[in-house]
Protein backbone atom coordinates (compact mmCIF):
# COMPACT_ATOMS: atom_id res chain seq x y z
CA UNK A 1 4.01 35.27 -6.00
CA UNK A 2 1.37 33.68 -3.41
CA UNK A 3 -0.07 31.62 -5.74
CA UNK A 4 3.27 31.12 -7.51
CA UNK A 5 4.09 29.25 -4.14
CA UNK A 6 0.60 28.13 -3.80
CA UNK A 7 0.50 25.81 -7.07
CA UNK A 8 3.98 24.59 -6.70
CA UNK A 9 3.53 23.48 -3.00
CA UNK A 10 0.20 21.41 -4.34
CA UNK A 11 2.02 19.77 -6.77
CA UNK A 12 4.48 19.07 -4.30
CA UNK A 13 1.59 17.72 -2.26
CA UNK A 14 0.46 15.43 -4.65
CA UNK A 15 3.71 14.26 -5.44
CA UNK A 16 4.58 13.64 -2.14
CA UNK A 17 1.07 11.75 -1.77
CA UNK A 18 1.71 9.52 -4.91
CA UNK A 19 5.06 8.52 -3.36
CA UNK A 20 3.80 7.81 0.03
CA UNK A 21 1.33 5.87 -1.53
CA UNK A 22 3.65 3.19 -3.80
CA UNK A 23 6.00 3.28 -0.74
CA UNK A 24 3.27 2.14 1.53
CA UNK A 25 2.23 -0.57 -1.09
CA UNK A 26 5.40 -1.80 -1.71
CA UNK A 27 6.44 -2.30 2.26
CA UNK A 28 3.02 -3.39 2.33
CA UNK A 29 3.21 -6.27 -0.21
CA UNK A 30 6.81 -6.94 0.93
CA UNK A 31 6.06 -7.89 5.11
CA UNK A 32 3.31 -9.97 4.10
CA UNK A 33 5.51 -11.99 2.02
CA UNK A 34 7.70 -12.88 4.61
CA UNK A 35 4.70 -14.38 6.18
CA UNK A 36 4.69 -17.39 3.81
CA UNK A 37 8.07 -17.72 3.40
CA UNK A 38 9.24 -21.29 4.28
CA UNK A 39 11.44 -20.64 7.22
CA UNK A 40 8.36 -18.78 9.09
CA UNK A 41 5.83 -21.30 7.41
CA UNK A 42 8.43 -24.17 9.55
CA UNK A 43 8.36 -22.47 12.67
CA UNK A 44 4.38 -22.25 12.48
CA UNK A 45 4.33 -18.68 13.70
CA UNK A 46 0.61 -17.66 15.15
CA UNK A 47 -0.67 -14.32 13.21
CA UNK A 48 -1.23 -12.68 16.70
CA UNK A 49 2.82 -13.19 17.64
CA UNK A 50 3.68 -11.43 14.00
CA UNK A 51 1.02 -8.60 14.38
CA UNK A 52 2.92 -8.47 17.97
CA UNK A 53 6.45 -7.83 16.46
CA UNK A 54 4.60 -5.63 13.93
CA UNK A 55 2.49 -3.42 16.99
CA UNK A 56 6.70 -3.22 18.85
CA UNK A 57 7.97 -1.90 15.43
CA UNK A 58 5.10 1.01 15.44
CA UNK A 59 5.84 1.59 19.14
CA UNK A 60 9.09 1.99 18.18
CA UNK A 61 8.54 4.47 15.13
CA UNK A 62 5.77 6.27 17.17
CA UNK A 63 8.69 7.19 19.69
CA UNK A 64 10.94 8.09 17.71
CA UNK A 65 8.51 11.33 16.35
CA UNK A 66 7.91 11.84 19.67
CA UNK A 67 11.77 12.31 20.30
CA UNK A 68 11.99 14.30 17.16
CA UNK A 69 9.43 16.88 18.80
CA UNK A 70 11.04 16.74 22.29
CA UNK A 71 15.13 17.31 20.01
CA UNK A 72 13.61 20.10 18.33
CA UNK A 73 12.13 21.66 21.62
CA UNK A 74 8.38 21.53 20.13
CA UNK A 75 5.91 22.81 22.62
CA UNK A 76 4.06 20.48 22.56
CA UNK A 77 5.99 16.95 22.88
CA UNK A 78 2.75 14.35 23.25
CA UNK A 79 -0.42 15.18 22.47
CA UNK A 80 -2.35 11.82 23.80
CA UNK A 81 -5.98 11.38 22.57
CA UNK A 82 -8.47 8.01 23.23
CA UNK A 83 -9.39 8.64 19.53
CA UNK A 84 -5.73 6.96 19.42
CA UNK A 85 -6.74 4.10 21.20
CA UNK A 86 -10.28 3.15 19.89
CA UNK A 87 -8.10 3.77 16.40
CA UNK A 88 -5.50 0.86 17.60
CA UNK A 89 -8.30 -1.64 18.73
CA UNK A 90 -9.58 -1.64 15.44
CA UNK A 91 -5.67 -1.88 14.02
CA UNK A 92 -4.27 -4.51 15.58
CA UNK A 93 -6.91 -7.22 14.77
CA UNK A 94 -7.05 -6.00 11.39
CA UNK A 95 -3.58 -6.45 11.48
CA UNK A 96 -3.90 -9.86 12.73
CA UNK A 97 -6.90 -11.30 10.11
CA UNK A 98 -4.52 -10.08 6.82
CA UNK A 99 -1.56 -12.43 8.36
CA UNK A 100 -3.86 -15.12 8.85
CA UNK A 101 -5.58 -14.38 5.53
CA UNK A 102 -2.08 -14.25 3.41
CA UNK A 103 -1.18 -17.87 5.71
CA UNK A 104 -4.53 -19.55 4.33
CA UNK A 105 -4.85 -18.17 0.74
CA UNK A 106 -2.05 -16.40 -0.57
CA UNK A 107 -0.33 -13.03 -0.86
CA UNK A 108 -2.33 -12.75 -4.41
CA UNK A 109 -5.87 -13.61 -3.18
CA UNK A 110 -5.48 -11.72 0.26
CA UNK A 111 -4.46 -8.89 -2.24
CA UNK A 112 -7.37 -9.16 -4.76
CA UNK A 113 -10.31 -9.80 -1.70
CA UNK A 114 -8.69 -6.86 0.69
CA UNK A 115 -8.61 -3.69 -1.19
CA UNK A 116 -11.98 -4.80 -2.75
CA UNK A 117 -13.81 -4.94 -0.09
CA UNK A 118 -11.94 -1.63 1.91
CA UNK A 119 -13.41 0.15 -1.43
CA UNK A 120 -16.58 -0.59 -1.18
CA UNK A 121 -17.18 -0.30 2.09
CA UNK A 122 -15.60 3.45 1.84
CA UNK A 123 -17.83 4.18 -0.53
CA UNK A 124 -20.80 3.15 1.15
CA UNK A 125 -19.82 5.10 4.63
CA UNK A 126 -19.11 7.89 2.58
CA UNK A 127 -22.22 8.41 0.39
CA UNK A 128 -24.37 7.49 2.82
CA UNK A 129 -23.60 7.76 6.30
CA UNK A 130 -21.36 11.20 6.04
CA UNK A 131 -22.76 12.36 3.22
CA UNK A 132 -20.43 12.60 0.62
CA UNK A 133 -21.78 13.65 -2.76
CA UNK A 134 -20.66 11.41 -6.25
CA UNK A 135 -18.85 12.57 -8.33
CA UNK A 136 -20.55 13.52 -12.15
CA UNK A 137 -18.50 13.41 -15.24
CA UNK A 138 -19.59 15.02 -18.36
CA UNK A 139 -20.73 18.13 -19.78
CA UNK A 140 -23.70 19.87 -17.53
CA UNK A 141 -26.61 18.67 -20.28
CA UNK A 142 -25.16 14.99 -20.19
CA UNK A 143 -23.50 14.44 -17.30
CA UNK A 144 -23.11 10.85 -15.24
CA UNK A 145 -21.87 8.80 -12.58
CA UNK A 146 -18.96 6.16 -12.74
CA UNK A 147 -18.26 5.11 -9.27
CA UNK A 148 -20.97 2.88 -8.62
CA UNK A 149 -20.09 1.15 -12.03
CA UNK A 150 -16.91 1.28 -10.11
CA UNK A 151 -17.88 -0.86 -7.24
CA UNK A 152 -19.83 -3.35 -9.55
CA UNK A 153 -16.58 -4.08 -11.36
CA UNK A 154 -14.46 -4.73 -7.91
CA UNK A 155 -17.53 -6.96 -7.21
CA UNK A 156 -17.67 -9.05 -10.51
CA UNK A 157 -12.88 -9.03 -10.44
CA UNK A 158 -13.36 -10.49 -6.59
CA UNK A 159 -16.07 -13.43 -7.53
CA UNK A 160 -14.03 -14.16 -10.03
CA UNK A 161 -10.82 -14.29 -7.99
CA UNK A 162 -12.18 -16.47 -5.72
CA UNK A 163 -13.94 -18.79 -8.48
CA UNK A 164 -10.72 -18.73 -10.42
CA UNK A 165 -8.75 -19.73 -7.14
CA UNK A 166 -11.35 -22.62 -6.40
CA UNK A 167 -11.09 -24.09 -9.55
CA UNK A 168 -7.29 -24.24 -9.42
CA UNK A 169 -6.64 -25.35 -5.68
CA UNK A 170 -9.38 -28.45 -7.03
CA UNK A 171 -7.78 -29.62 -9.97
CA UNK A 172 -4.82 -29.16 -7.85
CA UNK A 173 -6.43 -31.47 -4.86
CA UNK A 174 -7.68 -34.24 -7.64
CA UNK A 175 -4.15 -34.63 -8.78
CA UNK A 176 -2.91 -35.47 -5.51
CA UNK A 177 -5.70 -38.23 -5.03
CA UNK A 178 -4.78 -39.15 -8.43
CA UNK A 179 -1.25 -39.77 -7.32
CA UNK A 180 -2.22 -41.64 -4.28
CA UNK A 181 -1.96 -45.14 -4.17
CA UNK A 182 -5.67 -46.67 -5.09
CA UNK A 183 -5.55 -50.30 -3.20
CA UNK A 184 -9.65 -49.69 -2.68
CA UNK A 185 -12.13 -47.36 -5.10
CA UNK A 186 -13.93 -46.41 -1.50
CA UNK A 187 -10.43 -45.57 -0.16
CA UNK A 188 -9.46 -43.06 -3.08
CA UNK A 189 -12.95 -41.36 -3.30
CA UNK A 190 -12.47 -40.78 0.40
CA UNK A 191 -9.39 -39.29 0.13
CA UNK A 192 -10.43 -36.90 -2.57
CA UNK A 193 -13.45 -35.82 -0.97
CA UNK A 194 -12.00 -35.04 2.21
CA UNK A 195 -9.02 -33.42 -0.08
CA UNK A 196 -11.40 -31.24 -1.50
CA UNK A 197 -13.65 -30.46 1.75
CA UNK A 198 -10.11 -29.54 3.36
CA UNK A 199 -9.28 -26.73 0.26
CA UNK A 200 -12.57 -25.44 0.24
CA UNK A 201 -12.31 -25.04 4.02
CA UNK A 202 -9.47 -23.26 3.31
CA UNK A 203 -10.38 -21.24 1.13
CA UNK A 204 -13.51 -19.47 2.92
CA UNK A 205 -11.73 -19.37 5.85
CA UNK A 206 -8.94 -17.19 4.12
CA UNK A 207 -11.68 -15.51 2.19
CA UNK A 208 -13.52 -14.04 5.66
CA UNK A 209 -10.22 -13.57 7.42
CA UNK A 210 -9.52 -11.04 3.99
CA UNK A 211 -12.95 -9.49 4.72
CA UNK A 212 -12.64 -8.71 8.17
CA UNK A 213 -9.11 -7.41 7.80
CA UNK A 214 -10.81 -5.21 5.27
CA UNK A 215 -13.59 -4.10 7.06
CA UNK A 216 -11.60 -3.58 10.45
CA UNK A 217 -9.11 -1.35 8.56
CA UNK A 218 -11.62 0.53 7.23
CA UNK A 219 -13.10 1.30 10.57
CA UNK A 220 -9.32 1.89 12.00
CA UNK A 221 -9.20 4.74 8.54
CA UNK A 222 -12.71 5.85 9.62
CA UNK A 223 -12.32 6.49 13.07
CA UNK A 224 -8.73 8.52 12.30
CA UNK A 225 -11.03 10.70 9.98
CA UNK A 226 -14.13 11.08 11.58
CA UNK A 227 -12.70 12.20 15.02
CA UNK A 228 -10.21 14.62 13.20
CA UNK A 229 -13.13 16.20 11.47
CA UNK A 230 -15.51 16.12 14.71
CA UNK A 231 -12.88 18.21 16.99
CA UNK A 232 -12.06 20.35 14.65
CA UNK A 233 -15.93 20.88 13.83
CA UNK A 234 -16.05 21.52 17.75
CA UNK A 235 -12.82 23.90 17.64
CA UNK A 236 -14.63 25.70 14.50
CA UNK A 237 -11.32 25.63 12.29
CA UNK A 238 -12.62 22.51 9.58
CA UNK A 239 -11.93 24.62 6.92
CA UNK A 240 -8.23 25.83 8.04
CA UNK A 241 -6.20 23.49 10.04
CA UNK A 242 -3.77 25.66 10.42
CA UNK A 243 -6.66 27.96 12.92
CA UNK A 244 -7.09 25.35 15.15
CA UNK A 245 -5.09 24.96 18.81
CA UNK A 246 -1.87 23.89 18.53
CA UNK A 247 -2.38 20.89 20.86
CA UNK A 248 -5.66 19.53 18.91
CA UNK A 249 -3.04 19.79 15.36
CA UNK A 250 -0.29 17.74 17.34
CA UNK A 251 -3.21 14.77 18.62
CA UNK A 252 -3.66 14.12 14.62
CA UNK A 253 -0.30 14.75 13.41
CA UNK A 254 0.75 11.70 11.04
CA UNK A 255 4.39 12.01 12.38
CA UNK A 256 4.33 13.35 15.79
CA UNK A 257 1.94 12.00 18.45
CA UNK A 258 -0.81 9.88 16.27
């Protein structure tokens, strides 16, 4: 019967991961949509003021678990942590560079450059500076790794992102100097020039906004993780959350006080 109820709460689990997962893409993909629309694009919002409305929103949420645990008389209400806190200072600027990134180059290009980068740089924490082993495929006399063809593959689809978006926004940037009036040659190669030092501008500056959005949310994922695993290391229950104090599984709980 135990592992009757063992198997089908896994596969409720995963389900429940698979569904948190598209509905975090989705809302995902949907906000930062609303950041180009042309009402916001008018009012010229700054990507700190929307990653403001964004931080009141998760205030909001955060105390509404907390008033969940407090409605159901949990014993423990708040369980406050720094770990929290170094967490948000790597959250809310990451939060920050993506709206700037998606104002500069595009919901598409922000979307191509972001998860990317987060990837690799996952990968490369986790092999080498926790320790992570890779994962073989294949039988035991044959067998072989695929995630660092993985990574090369992100690499090459990202270059080529970025190339292919070049290539567009200049044939897109010649047309417009095409269109404007030519009264002098030295006028209209001016114009184009500086047309096309203005995109590519643009572009790099959207690119490294995407990057450090990337790399800041991976530290904000990292930090969650790594302190999670350190205390409970220190309370000696890593293997079985469910041995360690109730006040250290409360600090980490995704809806109650983290």
């Amino acid at each position: 019967f135990k592992a009757r109820v063992d198997h089908h709460f896994g596969r409720t689990m995963d389900a429940l991961t698979v569904a948190f997962v598209i509905l975090g893409s989705v809302l995902d993909a949907s906000y930062l949509a609303v950041v180009k629309a042309p009402a916001v694009k008018a009012a010229g919002v700054h990507p700190a003021v929307f990653q403001a409305y964004k931080s009141v929103i998760v205030i909001l949420m955060g105390a509404t678990c907390v008033l969940a645990n407090w409605i159901r008389g949990s014993e423990i209400i708040f369980a406050f942590t720094w770990w929290g806190v170094v967490d948000a200072a790597f959250w809310v600027p990451a939060g920050t560079c993506s709206i700037l990134s998606v104002s500069l180059i595009g919901v598409a290009m922000k979307g191509a450059i972001y998860p990317g980068i987060s990837t690799i740089v996952s990968f490369l924490i986790g092999v080498f500076v926790i320790g992570q082993d890779i994962k073989l495929h294949g039988p035991e006399d044959g067998q072989f790794v695929l995630a660092p063809w993985c990574i090369l593959a992100i690499v090459v689809g990202m270059t080529c992102s970025v190339l292919a978006q070049h290539g567009f926004k200049q044939e897109k940037d010649q047309g417009a100097a095409e269109v404007a009036p030519k009264t002098k040659d030295l006028e209209s190669a001016g114009l184009e020039q500086s047309l096309s030092m203005a995109t590519v501008q643009r572009l790099l500056s959207g690119v490294l906004a995407a990057s450090l959005a990337a790399l800041l949310s991976t530290a904000h994922k990292t930090t969650q993780h790594s302190a999670k695993h350190f205390l409970r290391m220190q309370a000696r229950c890593a293997e079985d959350e469910d041995l360690c104090p109730a006040h250290l599984r409360e600090q980490f709980k995704n809806f109650g006080s983290y």
